[in-house]
C-alpha atoms as a PDB file:
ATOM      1  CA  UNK A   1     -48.951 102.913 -12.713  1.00  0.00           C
ATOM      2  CA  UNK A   2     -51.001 105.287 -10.836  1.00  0.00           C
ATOM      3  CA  UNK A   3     -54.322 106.600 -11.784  1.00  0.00           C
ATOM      4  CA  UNK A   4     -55.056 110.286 -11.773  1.00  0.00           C
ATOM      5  CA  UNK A   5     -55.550 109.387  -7.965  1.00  0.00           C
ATOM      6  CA  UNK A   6     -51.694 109.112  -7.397  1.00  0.00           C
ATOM      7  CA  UNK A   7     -49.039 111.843  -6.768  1.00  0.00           C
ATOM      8  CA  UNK A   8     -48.359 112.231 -10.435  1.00  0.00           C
ATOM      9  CA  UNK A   9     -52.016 112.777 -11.727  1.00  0.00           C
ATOM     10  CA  UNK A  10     -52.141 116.548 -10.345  1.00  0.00           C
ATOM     11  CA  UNK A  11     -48.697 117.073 -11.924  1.00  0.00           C
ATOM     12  CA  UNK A  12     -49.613 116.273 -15.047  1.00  0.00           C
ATOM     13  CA  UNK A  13     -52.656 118.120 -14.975  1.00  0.00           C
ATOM     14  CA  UNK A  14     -50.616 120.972 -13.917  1.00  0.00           C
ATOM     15  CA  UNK A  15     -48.492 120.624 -17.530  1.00  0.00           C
ATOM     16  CA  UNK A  16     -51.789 120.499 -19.449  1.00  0.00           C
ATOM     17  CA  UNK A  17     -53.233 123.497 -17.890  1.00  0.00           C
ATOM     18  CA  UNK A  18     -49.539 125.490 -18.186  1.00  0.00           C
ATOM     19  CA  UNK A  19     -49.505 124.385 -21.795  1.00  0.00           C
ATOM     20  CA  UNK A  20     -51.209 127.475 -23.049  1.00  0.00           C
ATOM     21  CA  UNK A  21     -48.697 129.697 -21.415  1.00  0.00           C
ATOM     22  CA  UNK A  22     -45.991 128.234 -23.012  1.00  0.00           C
ATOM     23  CA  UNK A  23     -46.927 127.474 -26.453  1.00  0.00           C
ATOM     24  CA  UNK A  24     -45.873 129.492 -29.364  1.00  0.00           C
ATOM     25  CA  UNK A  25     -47.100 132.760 -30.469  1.00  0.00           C
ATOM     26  CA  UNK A  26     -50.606 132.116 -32.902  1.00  0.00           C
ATOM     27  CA  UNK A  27     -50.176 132.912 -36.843  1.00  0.00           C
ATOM     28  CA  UNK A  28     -52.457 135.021 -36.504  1.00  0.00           C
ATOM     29  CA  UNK A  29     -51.393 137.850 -39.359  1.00  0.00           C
ATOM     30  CA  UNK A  30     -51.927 137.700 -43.162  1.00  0.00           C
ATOM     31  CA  UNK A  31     -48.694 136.666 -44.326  1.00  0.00           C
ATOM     32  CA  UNK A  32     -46.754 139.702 -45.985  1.00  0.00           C
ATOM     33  CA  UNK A  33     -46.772 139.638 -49.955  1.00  0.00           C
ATOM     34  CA  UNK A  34     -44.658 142.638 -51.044  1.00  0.00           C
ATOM     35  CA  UNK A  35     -41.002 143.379 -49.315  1.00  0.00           C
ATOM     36  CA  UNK A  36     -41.280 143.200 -45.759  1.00  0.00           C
ATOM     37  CA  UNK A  37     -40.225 146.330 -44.214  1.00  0.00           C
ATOM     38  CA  UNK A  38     -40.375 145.389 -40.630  1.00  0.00           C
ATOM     39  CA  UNK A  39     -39.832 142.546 -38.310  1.00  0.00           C
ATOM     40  CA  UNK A  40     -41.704 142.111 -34.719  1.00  0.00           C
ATOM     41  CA  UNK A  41     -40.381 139.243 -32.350  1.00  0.00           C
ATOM     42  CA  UNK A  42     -39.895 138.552 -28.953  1.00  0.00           C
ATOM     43  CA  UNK A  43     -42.532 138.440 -26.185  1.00  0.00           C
ATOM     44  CA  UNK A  44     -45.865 138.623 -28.821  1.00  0.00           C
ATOM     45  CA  UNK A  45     -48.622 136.409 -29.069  1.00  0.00           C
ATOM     46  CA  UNK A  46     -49.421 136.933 -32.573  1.00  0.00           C
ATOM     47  CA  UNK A  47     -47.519 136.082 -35.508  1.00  0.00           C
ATOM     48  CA  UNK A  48     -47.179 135.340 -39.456  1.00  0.00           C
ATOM     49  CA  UNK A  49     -44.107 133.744 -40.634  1.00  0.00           C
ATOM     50  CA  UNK A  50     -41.119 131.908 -38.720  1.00  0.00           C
ATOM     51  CA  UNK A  51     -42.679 132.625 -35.496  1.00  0.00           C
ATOM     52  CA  UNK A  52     -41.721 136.634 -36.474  1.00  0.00           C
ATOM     53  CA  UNK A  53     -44.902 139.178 -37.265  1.00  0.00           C
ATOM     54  CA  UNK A  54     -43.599 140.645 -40.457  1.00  0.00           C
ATOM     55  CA  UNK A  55     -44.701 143.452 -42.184  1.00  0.00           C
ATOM     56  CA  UNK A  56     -44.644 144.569 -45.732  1.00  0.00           C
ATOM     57  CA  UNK A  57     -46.529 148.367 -46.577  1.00  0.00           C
ATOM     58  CA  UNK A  58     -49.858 146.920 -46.991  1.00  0.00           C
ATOM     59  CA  UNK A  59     -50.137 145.172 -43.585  1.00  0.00           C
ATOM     60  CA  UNK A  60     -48.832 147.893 -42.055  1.00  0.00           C
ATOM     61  CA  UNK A  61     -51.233 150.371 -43.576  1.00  0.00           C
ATOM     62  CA  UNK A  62     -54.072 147.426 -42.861  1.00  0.00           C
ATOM     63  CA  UNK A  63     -53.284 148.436 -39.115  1.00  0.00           C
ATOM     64  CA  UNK A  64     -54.500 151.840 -39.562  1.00  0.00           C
ATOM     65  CA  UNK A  65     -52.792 155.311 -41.026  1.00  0.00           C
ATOM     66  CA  UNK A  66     -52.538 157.989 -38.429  1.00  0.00           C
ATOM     67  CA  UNK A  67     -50.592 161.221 -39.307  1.00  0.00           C
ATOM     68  CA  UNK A  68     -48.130 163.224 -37.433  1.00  0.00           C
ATOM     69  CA  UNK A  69     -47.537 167.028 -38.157  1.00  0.00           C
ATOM     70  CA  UNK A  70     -44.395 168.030 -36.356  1.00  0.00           C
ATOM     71  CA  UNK A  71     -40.781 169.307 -36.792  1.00  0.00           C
ATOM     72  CA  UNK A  72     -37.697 166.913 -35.714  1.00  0.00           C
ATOM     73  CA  UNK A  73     -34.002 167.422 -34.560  1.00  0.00           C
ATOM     74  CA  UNK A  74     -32.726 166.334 -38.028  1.00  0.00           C
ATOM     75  CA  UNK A  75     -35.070 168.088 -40.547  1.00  0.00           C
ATOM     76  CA  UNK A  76     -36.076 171.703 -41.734  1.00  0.00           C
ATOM     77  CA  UNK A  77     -39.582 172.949 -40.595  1.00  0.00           C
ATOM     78  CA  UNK A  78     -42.878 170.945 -39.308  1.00  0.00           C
ATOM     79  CA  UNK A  79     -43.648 168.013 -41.566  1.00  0.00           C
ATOM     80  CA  UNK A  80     -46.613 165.558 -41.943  1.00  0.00           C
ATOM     81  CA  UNK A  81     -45.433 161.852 -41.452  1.00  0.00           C
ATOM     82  CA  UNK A  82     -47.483 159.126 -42.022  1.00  0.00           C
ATOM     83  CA  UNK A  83     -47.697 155.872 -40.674  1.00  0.00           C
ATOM     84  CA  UNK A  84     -48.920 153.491 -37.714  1.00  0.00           C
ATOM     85  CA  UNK A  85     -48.701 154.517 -34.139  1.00  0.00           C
ATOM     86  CA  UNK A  86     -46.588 152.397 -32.060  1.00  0.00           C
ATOM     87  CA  UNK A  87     -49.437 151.531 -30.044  1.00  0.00           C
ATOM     88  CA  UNK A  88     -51.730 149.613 -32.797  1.00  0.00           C
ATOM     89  CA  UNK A  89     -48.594 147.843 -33.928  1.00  0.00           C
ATOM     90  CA  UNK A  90     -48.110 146.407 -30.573  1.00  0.00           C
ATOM     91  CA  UNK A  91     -51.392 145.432 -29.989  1.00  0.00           C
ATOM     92  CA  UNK A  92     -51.464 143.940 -33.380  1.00  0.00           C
ATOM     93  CA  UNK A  93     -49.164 141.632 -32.220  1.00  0.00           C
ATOM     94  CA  UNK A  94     -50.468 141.086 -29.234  1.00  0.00           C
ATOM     95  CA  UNK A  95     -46.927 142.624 -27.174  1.00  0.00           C
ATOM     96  CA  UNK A  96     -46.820 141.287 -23.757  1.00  0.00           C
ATOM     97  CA  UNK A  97     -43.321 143.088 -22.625  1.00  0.00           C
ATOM     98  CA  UNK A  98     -42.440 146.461 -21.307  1.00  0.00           C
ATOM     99  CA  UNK A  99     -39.592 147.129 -23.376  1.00  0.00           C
ATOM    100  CA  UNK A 100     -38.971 147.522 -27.249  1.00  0.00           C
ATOM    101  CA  UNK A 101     -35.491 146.881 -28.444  1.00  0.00           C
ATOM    102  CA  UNK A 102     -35.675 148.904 -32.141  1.00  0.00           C
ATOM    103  CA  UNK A 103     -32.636 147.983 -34.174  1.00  0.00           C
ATOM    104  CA  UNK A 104     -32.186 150.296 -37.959  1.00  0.00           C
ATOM    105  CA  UNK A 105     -30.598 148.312 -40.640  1.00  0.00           C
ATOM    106  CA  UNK A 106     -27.135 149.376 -39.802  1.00  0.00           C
ATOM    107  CA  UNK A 107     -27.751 147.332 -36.410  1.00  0.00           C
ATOM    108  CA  UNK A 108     -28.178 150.730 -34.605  1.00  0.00           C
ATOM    109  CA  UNK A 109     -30.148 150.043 -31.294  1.00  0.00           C
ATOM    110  CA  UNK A 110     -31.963 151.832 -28.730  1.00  0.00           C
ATOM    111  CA  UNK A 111     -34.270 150.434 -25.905  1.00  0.00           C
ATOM    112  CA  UNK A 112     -37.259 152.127 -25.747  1.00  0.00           C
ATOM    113  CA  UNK A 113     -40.160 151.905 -22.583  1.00  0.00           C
ATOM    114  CA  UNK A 114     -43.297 150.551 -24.349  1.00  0.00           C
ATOM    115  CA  UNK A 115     -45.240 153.350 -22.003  1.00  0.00           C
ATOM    116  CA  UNK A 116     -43.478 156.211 -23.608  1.00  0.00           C
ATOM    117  CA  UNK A 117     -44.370 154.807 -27.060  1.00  0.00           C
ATOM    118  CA  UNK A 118     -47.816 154.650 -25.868  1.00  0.00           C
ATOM    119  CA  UNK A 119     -48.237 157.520 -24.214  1.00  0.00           C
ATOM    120  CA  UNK A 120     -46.899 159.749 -26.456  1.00  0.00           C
ATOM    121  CA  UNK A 121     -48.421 158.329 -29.720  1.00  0.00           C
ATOM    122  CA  UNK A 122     -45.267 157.643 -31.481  1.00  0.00           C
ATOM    123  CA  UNK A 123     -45.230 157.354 -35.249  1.00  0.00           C
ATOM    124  CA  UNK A 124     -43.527 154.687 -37.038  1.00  0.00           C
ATOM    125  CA  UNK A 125     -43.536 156.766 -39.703  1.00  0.00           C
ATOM    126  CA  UNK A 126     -43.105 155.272 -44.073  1.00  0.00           C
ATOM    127  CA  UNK A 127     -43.975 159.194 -45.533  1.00  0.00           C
ATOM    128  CA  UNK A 128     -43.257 162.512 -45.043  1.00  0.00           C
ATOM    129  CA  UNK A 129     -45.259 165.184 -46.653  1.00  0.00           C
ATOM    130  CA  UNK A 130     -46.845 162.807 -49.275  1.00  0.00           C
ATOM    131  CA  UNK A 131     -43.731 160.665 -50.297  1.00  0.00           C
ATOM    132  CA  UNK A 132     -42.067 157.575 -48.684  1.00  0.00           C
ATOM    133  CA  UNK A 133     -39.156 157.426 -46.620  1.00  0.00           C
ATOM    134  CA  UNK A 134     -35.786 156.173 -48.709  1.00  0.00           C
ATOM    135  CA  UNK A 135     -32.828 154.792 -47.403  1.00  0.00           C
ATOM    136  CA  UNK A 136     -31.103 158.018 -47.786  1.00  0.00           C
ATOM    137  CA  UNK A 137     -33.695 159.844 -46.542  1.00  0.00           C
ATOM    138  CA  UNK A 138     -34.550 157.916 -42.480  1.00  0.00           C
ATOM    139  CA  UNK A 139     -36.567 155.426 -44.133  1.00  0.00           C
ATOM    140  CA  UNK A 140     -37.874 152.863 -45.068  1.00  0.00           C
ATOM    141  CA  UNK A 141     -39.020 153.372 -41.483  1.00  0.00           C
ATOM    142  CA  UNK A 142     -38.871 156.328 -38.753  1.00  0.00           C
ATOM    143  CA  UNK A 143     -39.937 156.520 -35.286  1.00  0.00           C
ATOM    144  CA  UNK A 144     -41.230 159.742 -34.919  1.00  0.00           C
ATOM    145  CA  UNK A 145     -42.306 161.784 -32.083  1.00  0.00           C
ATOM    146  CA  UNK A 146     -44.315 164.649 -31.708  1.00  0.00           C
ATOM    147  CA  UNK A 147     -41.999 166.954 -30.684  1.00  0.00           C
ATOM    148  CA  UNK A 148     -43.911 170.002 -32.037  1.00  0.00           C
ATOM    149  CA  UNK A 149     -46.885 169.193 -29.458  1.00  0.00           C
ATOM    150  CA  UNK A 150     -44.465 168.037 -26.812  1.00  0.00           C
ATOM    151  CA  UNK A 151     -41.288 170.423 -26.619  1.00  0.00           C
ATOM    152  CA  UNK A 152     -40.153 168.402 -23.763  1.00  0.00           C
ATOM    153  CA  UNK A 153     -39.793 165.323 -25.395  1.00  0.00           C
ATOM    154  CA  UNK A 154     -36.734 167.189 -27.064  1.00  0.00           C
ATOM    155  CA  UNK A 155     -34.152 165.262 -25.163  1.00  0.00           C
ATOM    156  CA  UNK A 156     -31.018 163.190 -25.930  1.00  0.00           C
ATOM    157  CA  UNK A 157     -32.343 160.128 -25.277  1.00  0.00           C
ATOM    158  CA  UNK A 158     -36.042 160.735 -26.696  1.00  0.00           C
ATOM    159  CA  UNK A 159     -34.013 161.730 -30.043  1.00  0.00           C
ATOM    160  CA  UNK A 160     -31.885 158.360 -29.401  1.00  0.00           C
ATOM    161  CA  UNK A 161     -35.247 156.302 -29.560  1.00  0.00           C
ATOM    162  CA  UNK A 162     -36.085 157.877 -32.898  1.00  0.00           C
ATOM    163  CA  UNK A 163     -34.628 155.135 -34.802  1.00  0.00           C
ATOM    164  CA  UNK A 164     -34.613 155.864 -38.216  1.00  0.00           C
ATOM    165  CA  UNK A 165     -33.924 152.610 -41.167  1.00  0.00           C
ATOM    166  CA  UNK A 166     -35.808 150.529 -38.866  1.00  0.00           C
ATOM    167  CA  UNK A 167     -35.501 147.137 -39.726  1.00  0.00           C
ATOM    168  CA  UNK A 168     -36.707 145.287 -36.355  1.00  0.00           C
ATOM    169  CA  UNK A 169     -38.488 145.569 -33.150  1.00  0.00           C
ATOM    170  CA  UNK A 170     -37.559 142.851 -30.210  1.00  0.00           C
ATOM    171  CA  UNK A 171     -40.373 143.175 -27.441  1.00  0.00           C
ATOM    172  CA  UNK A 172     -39.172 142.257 -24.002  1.00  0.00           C
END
């Protein structure tokens, strides 16, 4: 057997300094105690349960309320949504890729570029005008934009990122 001398001594302390990069994500979020609302996997570095970060209304909220006044393709009039921007959720979880895959609960998908949801300060959005999103009604969760601020963003496939029912995001 060779010491850490031989040939296999800097090979092994190659694996031991690589470890970090390949470990698991941390649990590194207060576990969710009400329904969760919203699943986060995929390439994150911080998580709560199952090696998912998963959200019930409270943790979300816990990562900061921003609000939204603006009118969308689908409703009547300018409305104020409420939730968390896209980008404190994916810092939250510490998001390492460049590409969010949101799914709704009826396994509707759309890819979306992290750097629009970050540049634009996208909503994902649990209230409009004081009430929460229902099933029937885009919720429990919406990604919004701000179309009223940004008229250009008023495109086919900016309106096919606005995933309404979101159930999960899968960070690439």
């Amino acid at each position: 057997m060779r010491g850490w001398g031989g040939t296999k001594g800097p090979a092994i302390l190659a694996l031991i300094l690589l470890l970090p990069v390949f470990s698991a994500p941390a649990a590194c979020l207060p576990p969710p105690r009400g329904e969760v609302l919203l699943r986060v996997s995929g390439a994150i570095g911080c998580t709560n349960l199952g090696g998912e970060a998963r959200f019930d209304l409270a943790l979300l909220e816990s990562l900061g309320v921003a609000r939204l006044v603006t009118r969308t393709p689908w409703t009547e009039g300018e409305g104020t949504f409420e939730g968390v921007t896209a980008r404190r959720l994916l810092d939250a979880v510490r998001a390492r890729g460049g590409t969010v895959r949101a799914i709704a609960l009826n396994d509707y998908e759309a890819e979306i570029p992290v750097e629009e949801l970050v540049r634009h300060e996208v909503l994902i959005a649990w209230k409009r005008d004081g009430r929460r999103l229902r099933r029937r009604g885009k919720g429990p969760l919406w990604i919004v934009y701000p179309w009223s601020e940004h008229p250009e963003l008023d495109t086919r496939l900016v309106r096919q990122h606005s995933v309404w029912q979101l159930d999960r995001l899968v960070i690439r």
